[in-house]
C-alpha atoms as a PDB file:
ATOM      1  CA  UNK A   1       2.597  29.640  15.448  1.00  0.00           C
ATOM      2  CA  UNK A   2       4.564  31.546  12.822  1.00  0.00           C
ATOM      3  CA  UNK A   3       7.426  32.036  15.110  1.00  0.00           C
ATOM      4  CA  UNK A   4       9.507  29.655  17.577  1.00  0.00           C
ATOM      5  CA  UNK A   5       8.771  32.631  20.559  1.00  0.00           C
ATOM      6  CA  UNK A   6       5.460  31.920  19.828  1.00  0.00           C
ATOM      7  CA  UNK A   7       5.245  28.500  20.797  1.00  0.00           C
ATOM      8  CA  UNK A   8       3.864  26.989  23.999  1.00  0.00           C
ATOM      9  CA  UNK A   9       6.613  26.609  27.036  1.00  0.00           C
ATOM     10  CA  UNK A  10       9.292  23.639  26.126  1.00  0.00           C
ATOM     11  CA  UNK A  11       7.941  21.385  28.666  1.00  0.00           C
ATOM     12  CA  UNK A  12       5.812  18.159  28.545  1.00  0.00           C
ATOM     13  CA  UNK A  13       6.207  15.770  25.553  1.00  0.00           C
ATOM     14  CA  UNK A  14       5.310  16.581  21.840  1.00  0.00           C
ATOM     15  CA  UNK A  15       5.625  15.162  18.738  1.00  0.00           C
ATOM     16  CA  UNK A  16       5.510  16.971  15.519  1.00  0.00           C
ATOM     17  CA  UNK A  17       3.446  15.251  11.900  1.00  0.00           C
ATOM     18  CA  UNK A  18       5.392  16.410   9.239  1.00  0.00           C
ATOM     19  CA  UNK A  19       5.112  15.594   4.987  1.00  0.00           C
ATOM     20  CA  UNK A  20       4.407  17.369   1.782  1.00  0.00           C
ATOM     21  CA  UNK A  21       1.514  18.762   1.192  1.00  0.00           C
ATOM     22  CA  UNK A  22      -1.526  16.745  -0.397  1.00  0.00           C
ATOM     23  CA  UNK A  23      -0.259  13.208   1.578  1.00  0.00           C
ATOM     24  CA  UNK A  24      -2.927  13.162   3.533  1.00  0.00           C
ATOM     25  CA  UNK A  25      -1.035  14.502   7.121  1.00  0.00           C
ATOM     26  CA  UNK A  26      -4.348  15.744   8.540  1.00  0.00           C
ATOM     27  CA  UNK A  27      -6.229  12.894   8.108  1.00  0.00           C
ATOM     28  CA  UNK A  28      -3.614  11.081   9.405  1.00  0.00           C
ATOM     29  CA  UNK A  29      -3.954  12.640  12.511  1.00  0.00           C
ATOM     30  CA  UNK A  30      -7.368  13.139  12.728  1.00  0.00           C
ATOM     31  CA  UNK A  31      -7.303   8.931  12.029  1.00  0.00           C
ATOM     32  CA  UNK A  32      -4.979   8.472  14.930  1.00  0.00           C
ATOM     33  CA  UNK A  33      -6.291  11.099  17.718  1.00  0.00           C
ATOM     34  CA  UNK A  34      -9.797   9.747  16.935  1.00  0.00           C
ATOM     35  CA  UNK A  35     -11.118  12.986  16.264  1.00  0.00           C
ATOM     36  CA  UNK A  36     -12.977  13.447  13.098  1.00  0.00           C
ATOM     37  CA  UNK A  37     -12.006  17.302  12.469  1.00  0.00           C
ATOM     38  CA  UNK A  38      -8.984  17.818  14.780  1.00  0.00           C
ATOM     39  CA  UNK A  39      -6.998  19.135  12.208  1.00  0.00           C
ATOM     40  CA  UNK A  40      -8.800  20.824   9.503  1.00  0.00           C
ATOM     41  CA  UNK A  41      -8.929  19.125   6.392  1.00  0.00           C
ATOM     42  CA  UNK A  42      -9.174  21.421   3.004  1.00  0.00           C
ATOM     43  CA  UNK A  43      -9.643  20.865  -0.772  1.00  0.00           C
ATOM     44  CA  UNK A  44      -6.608  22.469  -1.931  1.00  0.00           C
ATOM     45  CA  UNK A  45      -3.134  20.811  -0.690  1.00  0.00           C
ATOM     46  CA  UNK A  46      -0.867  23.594   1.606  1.00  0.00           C
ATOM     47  CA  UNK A  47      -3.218  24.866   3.540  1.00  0.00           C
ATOM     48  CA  UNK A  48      -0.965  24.565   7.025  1.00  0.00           C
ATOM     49  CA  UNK A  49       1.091  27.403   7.027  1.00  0.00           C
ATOM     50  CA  UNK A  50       2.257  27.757  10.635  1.00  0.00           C
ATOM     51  CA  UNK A  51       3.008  25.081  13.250  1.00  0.00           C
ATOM     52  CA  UNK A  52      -0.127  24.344  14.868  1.00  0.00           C
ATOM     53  CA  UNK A  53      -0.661  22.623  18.265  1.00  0.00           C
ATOM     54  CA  UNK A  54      -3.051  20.671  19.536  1.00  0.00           C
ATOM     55  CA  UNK A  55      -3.186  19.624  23.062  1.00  0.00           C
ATOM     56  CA  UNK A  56      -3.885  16.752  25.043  1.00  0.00           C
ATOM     57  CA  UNK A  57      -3.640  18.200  28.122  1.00  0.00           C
ATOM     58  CA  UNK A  58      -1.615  20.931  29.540  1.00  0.00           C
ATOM     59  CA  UNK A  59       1.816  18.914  28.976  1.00  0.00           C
ATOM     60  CA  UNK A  60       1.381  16.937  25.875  1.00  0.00           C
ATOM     61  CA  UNK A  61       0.783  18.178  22.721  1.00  0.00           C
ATOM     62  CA  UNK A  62       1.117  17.278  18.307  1.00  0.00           C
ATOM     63  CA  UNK A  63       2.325  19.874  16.201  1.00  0.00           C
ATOM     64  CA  UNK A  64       1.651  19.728  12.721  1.00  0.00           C
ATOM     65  CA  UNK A  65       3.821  21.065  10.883  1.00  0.00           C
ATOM     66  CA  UNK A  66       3.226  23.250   7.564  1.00  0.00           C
ATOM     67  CA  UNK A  67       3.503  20.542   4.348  1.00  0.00           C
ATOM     68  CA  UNK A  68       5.931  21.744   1.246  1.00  0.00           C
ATOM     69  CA  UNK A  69       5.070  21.109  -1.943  1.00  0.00           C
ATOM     70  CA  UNK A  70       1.661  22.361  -3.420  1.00  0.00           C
ATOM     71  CA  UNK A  71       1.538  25.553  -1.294  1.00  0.00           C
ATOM     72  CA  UNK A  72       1.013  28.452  -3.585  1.00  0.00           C
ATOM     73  CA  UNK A  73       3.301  30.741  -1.612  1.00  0.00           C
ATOM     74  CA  UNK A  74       6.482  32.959  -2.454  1.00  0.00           C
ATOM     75  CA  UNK A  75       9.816  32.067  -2.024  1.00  0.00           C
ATOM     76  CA  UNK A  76      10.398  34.429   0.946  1.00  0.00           C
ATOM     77  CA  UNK A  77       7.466  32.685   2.789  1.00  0.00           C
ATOM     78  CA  UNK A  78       8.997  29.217   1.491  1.00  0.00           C
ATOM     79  CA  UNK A  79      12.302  30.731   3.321  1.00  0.00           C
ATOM     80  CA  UNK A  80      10.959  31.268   6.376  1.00  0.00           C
ATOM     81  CA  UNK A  81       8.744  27.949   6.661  1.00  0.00           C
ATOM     82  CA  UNK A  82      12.340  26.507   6.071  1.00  0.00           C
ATOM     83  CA  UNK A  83      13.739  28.403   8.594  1.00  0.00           C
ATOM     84  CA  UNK A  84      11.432  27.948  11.297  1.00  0.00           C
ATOM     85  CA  UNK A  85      11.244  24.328  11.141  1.00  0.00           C
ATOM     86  CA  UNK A  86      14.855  23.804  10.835  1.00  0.00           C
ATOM     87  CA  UNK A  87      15.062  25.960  14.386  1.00  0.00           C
ATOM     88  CA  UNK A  88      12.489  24.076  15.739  1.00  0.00           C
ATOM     89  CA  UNK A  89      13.871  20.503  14.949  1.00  0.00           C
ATOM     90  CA  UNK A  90      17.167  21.506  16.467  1.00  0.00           C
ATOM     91  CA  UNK A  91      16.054  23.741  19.473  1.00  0.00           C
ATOM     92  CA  UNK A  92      12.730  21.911  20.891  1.00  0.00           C
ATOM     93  CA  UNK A  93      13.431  19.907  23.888  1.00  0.00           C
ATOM     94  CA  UNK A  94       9.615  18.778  24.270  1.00  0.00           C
ATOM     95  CA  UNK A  95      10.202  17.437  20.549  1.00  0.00           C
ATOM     96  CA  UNK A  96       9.668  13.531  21.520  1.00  0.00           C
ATOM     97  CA  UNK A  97       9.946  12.134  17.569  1.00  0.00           C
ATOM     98  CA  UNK A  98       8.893  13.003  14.255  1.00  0.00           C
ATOM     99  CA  UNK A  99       5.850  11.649  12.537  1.00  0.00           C
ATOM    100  CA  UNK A 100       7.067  11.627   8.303  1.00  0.00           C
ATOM    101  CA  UNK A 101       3.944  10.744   6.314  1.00  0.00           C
ATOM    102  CA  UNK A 102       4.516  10.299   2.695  1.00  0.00           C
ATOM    103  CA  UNK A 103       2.149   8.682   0.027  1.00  0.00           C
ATOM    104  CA  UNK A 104       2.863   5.236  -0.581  1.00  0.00           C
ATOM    105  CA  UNK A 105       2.413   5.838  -4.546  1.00  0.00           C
ATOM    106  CA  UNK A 106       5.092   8.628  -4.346  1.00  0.00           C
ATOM    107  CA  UNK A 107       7.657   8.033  -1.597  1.00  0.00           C
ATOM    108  CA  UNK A 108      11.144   9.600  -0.744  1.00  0.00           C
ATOM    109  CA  UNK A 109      11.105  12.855  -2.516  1.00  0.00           C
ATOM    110  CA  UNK A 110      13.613  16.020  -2.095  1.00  0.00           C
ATOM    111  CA  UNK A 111      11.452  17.345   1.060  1.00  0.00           C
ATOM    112  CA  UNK A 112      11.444  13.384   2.488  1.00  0.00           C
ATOM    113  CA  UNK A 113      14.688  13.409   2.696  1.00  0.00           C
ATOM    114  CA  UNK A 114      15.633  16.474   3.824  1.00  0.00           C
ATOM    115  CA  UNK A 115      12.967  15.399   6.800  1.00  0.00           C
ATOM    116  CA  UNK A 116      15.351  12.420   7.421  1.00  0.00           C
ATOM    117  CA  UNK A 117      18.616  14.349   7.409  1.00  0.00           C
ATOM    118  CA  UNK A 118      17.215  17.293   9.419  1.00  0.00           C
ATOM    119  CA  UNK A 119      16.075  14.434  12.515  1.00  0.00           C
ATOM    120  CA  UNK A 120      18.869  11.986  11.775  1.00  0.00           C
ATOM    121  CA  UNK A 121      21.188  15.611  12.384  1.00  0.00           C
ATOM    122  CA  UNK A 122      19.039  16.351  15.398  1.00  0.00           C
ATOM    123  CA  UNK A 123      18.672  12.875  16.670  1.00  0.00           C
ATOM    124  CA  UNK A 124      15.145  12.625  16.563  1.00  0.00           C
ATOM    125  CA  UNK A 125      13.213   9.563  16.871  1.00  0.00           C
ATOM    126  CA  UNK A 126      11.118   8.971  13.257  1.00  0.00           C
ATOM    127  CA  UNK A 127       8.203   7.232  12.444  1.00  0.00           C
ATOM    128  CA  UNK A 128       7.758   6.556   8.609  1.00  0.00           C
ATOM    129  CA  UNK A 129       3.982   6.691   7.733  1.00  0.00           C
ATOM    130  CA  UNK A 130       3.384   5.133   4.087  1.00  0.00           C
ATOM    131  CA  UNK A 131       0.000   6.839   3.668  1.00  0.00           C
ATOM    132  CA  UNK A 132      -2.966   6.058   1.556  1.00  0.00           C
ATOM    133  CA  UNK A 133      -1.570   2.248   1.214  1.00  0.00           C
ATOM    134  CA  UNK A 134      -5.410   1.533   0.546  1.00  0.00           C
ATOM    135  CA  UNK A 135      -4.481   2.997  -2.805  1.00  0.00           C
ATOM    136  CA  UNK A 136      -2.330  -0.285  -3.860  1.00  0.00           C
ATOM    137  CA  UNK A 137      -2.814  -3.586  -3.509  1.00  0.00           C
ATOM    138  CA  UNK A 138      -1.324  -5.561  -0.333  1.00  0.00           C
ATOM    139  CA  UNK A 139       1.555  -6.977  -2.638  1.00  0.00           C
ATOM    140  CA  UNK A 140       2.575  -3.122  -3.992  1.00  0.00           C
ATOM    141  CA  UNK A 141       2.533  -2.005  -0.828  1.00  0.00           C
ATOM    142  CA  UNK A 142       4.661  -4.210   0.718  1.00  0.00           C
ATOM    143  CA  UNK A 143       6.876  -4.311  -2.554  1.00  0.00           C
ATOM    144  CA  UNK A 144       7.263   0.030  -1.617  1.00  0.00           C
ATOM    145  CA  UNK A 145       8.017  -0.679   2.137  1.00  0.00           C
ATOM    146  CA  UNK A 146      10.736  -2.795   1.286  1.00  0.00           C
ATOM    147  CA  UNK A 147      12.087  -0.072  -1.069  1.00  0.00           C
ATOM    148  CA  UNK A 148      11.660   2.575   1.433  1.00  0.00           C
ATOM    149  CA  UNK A 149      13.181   0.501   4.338  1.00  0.00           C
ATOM    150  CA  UNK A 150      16.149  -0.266   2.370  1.00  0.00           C
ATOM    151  CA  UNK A 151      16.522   3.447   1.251  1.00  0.00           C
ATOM    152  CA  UNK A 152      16.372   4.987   4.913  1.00  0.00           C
ATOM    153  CA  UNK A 153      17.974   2.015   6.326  1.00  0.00           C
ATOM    154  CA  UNK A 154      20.851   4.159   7.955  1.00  0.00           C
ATOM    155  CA  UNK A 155      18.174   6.066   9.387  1.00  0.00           C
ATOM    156  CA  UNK A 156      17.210   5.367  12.732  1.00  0.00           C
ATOM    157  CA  UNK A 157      13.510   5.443  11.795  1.00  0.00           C
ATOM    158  CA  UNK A 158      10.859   2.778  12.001  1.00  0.00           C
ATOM    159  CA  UNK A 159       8.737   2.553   9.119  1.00  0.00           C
ATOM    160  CA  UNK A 160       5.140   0.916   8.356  1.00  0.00           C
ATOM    161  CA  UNK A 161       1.781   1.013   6.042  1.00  0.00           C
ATOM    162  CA  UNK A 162      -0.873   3.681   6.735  1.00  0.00           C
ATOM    163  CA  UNK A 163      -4.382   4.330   5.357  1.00  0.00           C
ATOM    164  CA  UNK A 164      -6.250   6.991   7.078  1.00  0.00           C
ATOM    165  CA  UNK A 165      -9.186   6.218   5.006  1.00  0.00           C
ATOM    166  CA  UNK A 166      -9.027   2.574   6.101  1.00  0.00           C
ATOM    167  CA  UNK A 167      -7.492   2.521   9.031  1.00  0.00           C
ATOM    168  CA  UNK A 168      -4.608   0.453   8.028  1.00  0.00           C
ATOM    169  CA  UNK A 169      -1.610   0.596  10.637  1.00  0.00           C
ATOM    170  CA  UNK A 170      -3.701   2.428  13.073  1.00  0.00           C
ATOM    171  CA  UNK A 171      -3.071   0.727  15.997  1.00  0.00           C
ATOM    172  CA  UNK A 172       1.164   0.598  15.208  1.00  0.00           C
ATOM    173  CA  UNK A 173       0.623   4.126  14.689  1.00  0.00           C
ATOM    174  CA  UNK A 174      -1.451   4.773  17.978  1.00  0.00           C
ATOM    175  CA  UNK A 175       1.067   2.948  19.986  1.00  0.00           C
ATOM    176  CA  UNK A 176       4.427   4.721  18.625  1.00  0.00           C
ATOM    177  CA  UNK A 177       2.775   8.329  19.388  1.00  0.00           C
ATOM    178  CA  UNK A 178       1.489   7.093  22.744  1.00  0.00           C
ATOM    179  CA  UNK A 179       5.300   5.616  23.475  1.00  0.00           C
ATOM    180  CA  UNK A 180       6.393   8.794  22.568  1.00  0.00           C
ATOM    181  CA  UNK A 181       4.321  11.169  24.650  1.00  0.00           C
ATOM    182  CA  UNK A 182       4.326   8.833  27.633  1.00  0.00           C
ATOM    183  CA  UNK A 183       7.742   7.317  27.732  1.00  0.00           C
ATOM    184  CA  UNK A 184       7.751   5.015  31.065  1.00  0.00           C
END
């Protein structure tokens, strides 16, 4: 959806899987959905460009959102990715909580934390996924979650370890998005 009138009605629960591009966001979701090729996977990092929803059913639904970073884009169409996801932070009422997926060897950068002040501004629930953790050792990684936790600590976020090419943190992960989109 390259426009918020595009998007489905704001009913039912969603949550959105946001991060820069080349962190590994659609594996991650293909890893938690279960789904091998869910969200399309490509060689060259920036490839999401709109907001694009995938459905459980007719009332639930993840968004993934485009990633910043690599894209080779212009500025205007940087301006406008801006502007559409700060609109739809703010306005979406299906908007459950924000998956933030960053790379565990290169955490926190300028688009990280403008993530966490955008849903700390809109008080959105976040989820912290330290991606590719299978790319340091168990020490490391804990060693950057520590870091992390104490840099977003007054953040209401959770925060864990993540390999999508592992399977690391899968099941935290599986039962955060599932307490989101089925709050009792």
């Amino acid at each position: 959806m390259a426009a918020i009138k595009q998007l489905p009605e704001d009913d039912g629960s969603e949550v959105a899987f946001a991060g820069r591009s080349n962190v590994g966001k659609s594996s991650v979701i293909n890893k938690i959905t279960h789904r091998r090729s869910l969200a399309r996977i490509s060689k060259s990092p920036g490839r999401t460009r709109e907001l694009n929803y995938f459905s459980y059913d007719e009332n639930t639904h993840l968004v993934d959102l485009p990633g910043y970073g690599y894209a080779k884009v212009n500025v205007a169409m940087r301006d406008a990715w801006a502007k559409l996801l700060e609109r739809y932070l703010q306005e979406r009422k299906s908007l459950q909580g924000v998956f933030l997926i960053m790379d565990v060897r290169h955490p926190m950068g300028k688009f990280d934390q403008l993530m966490l002040n955008y849903c700390q501004t809109c008080n959105l629930p976040l989820h912290v996924l330290l991606n590719k953790s299978d790319k340091l050792s168990k020490n490391a990684g804990n060693k950057v979650l520590a870091e992390v936790r104490r840099e977003i600590k007054d953040v209401d976020a959770s925060i864990q370890l993540f390999s999508a090419l592992k399977g690391t943190g899968l099941d935290e992960a599986r039962q955060k998005l599932a307490d989101w989109l089925y709050p009792e």
